[in-house]
N, C-alpha and C. Protein backbone atom coordinates (compact mmCIF):
# COMPACT_ATOMS: atom_id res chain seq x y z
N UNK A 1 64.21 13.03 -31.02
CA UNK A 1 65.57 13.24 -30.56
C UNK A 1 65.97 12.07 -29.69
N UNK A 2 67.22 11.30 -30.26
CA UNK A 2 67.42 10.37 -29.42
C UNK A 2 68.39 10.76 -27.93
N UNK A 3 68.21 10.10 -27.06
CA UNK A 3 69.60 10.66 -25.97
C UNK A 3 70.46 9.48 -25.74
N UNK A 4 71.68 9.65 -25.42
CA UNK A 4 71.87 8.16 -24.85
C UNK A 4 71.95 8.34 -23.45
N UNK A 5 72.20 7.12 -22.64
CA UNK A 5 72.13 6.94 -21.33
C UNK A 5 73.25 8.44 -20.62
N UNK A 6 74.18 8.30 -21.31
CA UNK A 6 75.06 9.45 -20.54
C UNK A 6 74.65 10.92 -20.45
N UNK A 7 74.09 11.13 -21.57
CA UNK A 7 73.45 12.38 -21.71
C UNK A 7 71.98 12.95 -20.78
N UNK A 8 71.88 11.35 -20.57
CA UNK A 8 70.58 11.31 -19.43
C UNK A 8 71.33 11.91 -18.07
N UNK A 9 72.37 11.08 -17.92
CA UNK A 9 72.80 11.03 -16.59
C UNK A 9 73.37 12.13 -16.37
N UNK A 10 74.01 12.67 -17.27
CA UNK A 10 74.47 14.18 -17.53
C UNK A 10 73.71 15.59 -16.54
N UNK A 11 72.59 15.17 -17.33
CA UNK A 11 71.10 16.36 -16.96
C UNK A 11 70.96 16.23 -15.76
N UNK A 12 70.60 14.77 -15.60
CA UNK A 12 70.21 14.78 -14.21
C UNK A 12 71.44 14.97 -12.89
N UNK A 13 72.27 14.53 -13.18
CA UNK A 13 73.09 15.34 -12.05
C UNK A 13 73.30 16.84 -12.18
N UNK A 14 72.70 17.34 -12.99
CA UNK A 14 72.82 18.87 -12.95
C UNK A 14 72.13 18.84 -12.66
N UNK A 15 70.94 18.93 -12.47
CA UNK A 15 69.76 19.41 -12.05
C UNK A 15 69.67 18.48 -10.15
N UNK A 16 70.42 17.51 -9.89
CA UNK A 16 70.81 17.56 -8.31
C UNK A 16 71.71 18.63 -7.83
N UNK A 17 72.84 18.57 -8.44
CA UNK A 17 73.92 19.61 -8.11
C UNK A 17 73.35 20.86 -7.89
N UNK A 18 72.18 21.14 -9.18
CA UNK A 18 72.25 22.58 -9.01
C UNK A 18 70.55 23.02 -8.08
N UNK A 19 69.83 21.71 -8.08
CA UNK A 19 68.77 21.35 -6.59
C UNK A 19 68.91 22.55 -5.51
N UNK A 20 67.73 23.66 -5.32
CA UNK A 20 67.45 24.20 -3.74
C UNK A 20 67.80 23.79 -2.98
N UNK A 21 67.09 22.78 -2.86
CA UNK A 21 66.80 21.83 -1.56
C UNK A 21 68.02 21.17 -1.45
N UNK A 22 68.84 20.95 -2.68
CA UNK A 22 70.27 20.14 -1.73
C UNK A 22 71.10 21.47 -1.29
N UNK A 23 71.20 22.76 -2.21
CA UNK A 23 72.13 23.74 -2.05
C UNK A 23 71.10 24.06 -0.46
N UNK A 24 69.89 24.13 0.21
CA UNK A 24 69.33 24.78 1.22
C UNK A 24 70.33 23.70 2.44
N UNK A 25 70.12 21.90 2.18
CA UNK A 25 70.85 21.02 3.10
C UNK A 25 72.29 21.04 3.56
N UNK A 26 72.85 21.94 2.24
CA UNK A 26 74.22 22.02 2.08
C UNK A 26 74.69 23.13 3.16
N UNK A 27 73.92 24.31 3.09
CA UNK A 27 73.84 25.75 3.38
C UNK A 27 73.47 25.17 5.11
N UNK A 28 72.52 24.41 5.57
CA UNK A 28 71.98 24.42 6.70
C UNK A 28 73.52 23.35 7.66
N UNK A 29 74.12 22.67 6.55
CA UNK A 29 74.84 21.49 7.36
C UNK A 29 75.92 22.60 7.71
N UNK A 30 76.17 23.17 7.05
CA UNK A 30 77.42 24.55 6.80
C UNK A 30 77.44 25.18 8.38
N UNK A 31 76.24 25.77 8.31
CA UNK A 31 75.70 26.73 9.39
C UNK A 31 75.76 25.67 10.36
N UNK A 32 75.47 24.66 10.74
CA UNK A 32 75.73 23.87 11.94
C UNK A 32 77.00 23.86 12.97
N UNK A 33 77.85 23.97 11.53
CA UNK A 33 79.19 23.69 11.86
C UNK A 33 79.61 25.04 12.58
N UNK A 34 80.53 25.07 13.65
CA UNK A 34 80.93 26.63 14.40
C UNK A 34 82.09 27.31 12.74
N UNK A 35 82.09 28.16 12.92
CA UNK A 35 83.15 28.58 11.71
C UNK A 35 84.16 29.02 12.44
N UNK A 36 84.28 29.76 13.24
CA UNK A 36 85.21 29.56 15.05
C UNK A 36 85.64 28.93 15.77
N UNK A 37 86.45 29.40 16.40
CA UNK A 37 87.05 28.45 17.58
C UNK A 37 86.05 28.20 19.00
N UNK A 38 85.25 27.38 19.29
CA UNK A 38 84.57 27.77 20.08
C UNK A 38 84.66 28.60 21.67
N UNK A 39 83.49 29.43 21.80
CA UNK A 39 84.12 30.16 23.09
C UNK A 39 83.70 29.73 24.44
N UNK A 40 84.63 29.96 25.38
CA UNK A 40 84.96 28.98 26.67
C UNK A 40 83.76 30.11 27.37
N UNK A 41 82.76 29.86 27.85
CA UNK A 41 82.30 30.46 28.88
C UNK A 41 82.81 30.92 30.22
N UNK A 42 83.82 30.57 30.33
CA UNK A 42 84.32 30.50 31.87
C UNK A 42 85.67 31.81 31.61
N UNK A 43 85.91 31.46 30.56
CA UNK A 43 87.09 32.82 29.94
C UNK A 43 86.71 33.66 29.22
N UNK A 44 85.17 34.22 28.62
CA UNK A 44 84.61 34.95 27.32
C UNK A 44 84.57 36.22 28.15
N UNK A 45 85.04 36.90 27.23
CA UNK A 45 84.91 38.61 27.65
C UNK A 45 83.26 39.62 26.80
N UNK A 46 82.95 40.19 27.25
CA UNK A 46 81.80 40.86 27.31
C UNK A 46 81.76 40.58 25.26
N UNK A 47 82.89 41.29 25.03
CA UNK A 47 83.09 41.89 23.31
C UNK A 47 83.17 39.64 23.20
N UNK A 48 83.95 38.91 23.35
CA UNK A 48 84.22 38.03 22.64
C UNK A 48 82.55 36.87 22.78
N UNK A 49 81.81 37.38 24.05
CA UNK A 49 80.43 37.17 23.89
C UNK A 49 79.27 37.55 22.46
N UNK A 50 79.50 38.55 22.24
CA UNK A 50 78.61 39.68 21.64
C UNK A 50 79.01 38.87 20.12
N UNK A 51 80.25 38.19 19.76
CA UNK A 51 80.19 37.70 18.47
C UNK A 51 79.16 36.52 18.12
N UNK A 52 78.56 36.04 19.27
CA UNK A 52 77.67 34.65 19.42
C UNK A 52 76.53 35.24 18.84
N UNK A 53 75.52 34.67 18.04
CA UNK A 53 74.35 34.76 17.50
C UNK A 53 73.37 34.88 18.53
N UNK A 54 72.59 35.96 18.31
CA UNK A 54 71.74 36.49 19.76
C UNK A 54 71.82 36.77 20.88
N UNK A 55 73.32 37.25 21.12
CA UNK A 55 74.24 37.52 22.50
C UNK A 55 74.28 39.23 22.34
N UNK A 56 73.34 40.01 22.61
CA UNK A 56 74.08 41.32 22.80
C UNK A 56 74.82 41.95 23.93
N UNK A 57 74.87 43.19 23.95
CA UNK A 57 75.73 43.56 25.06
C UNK A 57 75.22 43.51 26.42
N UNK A 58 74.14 43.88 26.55
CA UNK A 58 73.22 43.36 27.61
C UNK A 58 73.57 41.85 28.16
N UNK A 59 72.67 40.94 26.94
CA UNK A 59 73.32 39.51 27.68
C UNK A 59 74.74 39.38 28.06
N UNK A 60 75.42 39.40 27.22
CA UNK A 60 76.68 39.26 27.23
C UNK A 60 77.16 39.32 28.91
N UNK A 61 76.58 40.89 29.56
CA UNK A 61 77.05 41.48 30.49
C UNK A 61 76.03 40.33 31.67
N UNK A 62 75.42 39.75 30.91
CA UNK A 62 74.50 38.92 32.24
C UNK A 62 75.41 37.75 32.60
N UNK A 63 75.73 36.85 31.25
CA UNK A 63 76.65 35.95 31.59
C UNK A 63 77.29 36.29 32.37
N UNK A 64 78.23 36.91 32.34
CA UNK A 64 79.61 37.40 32.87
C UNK A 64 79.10 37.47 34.45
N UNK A 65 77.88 38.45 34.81
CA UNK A 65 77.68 38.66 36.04
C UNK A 65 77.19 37.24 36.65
N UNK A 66 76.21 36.18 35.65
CA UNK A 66 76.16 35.14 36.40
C UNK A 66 77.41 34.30 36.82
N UNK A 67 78.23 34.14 36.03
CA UNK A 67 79.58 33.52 36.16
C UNK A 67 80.37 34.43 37.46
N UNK A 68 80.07 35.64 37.52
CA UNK A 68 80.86 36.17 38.98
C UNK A 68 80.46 35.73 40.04
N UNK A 69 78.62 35.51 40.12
CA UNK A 69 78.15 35.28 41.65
C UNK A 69 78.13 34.27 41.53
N UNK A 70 78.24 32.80 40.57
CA UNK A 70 78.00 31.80 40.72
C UNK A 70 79.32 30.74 40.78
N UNK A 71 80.22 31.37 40.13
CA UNK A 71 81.18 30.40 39.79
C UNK A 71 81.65 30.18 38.92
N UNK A 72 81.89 29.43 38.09
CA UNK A 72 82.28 29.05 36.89
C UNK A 72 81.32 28.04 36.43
N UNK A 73 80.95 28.00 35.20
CA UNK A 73 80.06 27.25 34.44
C UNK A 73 80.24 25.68 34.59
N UNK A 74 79.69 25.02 35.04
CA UNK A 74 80.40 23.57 35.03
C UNK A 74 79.95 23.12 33.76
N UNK A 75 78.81 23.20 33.21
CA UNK A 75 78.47 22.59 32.28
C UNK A 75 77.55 23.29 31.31
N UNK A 76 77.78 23.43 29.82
CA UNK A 76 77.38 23.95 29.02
C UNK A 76 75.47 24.82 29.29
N UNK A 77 75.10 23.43 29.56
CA UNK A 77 73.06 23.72 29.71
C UNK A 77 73.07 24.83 30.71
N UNK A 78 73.70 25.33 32.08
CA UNK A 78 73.92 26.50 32.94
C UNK A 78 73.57 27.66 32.35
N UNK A 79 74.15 27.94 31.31
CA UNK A 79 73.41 28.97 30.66
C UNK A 79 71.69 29.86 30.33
N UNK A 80 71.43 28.42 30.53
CA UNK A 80 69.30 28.78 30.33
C UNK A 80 69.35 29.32 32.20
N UNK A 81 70.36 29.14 32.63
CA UNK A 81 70.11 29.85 33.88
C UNK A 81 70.07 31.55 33.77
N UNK A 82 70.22 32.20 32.71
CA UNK A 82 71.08 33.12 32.46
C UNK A 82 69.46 33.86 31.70
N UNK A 83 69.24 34.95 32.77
CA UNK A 83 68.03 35.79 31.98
C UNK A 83 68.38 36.03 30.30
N UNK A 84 67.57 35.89 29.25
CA UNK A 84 67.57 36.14 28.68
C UNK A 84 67.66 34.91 27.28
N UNK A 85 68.10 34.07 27.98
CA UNK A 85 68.58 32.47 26.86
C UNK A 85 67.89 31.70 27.50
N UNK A 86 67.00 31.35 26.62
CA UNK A 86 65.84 30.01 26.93
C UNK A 86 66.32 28.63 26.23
N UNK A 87 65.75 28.11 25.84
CA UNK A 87 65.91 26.37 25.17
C UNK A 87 66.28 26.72 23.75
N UNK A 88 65.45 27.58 23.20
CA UNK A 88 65.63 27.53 21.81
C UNK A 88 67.28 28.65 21.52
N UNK A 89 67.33 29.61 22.31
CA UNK A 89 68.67 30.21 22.17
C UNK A 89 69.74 29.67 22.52
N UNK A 90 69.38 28.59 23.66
CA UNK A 90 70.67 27.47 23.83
C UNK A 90 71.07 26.47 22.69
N UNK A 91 70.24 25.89 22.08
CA UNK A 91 70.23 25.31 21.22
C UNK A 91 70.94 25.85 20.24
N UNK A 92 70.84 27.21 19.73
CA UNK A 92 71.77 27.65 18.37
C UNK A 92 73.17 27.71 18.97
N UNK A 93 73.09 28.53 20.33
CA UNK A 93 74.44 28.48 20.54
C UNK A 93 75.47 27.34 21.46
N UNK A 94 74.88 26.31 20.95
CA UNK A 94 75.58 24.93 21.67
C UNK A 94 76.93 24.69 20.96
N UNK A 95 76.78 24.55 19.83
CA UNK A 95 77.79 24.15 18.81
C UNK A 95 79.02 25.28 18.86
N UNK A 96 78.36 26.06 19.26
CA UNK A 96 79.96 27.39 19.61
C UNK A 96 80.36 28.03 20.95
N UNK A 97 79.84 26.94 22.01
CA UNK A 97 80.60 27.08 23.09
C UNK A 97 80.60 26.20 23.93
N UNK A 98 81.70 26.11 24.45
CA UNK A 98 82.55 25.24 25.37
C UNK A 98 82.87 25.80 27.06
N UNK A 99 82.55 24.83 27.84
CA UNK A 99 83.22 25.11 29.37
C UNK A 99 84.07 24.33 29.70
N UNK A 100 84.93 24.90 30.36
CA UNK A 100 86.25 24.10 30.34
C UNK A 100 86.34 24.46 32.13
N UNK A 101 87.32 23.88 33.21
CA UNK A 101 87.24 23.84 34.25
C UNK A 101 88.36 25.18 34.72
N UNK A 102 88.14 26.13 35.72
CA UNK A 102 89.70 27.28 35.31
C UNK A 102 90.69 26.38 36.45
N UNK A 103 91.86 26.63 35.77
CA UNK A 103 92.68 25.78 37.15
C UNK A 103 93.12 26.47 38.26
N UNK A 104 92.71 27.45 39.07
CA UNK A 104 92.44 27.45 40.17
C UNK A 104 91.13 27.13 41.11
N UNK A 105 90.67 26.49 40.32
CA UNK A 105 89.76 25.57 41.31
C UNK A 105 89.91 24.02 41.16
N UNK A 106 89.60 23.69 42.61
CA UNK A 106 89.46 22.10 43.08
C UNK A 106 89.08 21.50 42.47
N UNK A 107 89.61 20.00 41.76
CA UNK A 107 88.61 18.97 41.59
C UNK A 107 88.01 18.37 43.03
N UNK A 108 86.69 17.72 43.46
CA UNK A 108 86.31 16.91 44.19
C UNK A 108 87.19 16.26 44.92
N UNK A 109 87.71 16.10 46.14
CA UNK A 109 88.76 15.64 46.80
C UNK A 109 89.96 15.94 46.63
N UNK A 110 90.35 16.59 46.48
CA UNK A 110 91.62 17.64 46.27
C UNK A 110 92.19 18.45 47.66
């Protein structure tokens, strides 16, 4: 059976396209991405917590209480301060949340 070159090239991009391992890279780059708007720690309500991957109601309710006695989040990593979220739970949920400054507080010399 002869093939010609196109018929080669044919196969073989089907057989990339239709590749695990690219549909698994495809699937993993996907999941990286937030599919949300990301959520502000400094404004997240108990329920708009609980949508975060490994945030239950418990945590949820820890944030919130650390953010009462402490302040407002200055910066994203604050969180591993937060019983219950270590390195590796910060890590998933980096990409879907944001701290933003609330404007009733001071900047530095103000």
């Amino acid at each position: 059976m002869r093939m010609t070159l196109a018929s080669v090239l044919a196969i073989c991009g089907t057989l990339l396209l239709t590749s695990p391992a690219l549909a698994a890279s495809t699937q993993a780059a996907q999941d990286a991405q937030p599919s949300k708007a990301a959520i502000n720690l400094n404004l997240a309500t108990v329920d708009q917590l609980e949508t975060l991957p490994g945030i239950g109601r418990k945590t949820a309710e820890r944030i919130i209480e650390h953010r009462t006695k402490n302040g407002s989040f200055k910066k994203i990593e604050e969180l591993m301060n937060v019983k219950g979220i270590g390195e590796k739970s910060f890590l998933k949920l980096k990409p879907m949340i944001v701290v933003t400054p609330l404007k009733t507080e001071k900047a530095p010399g103000d």
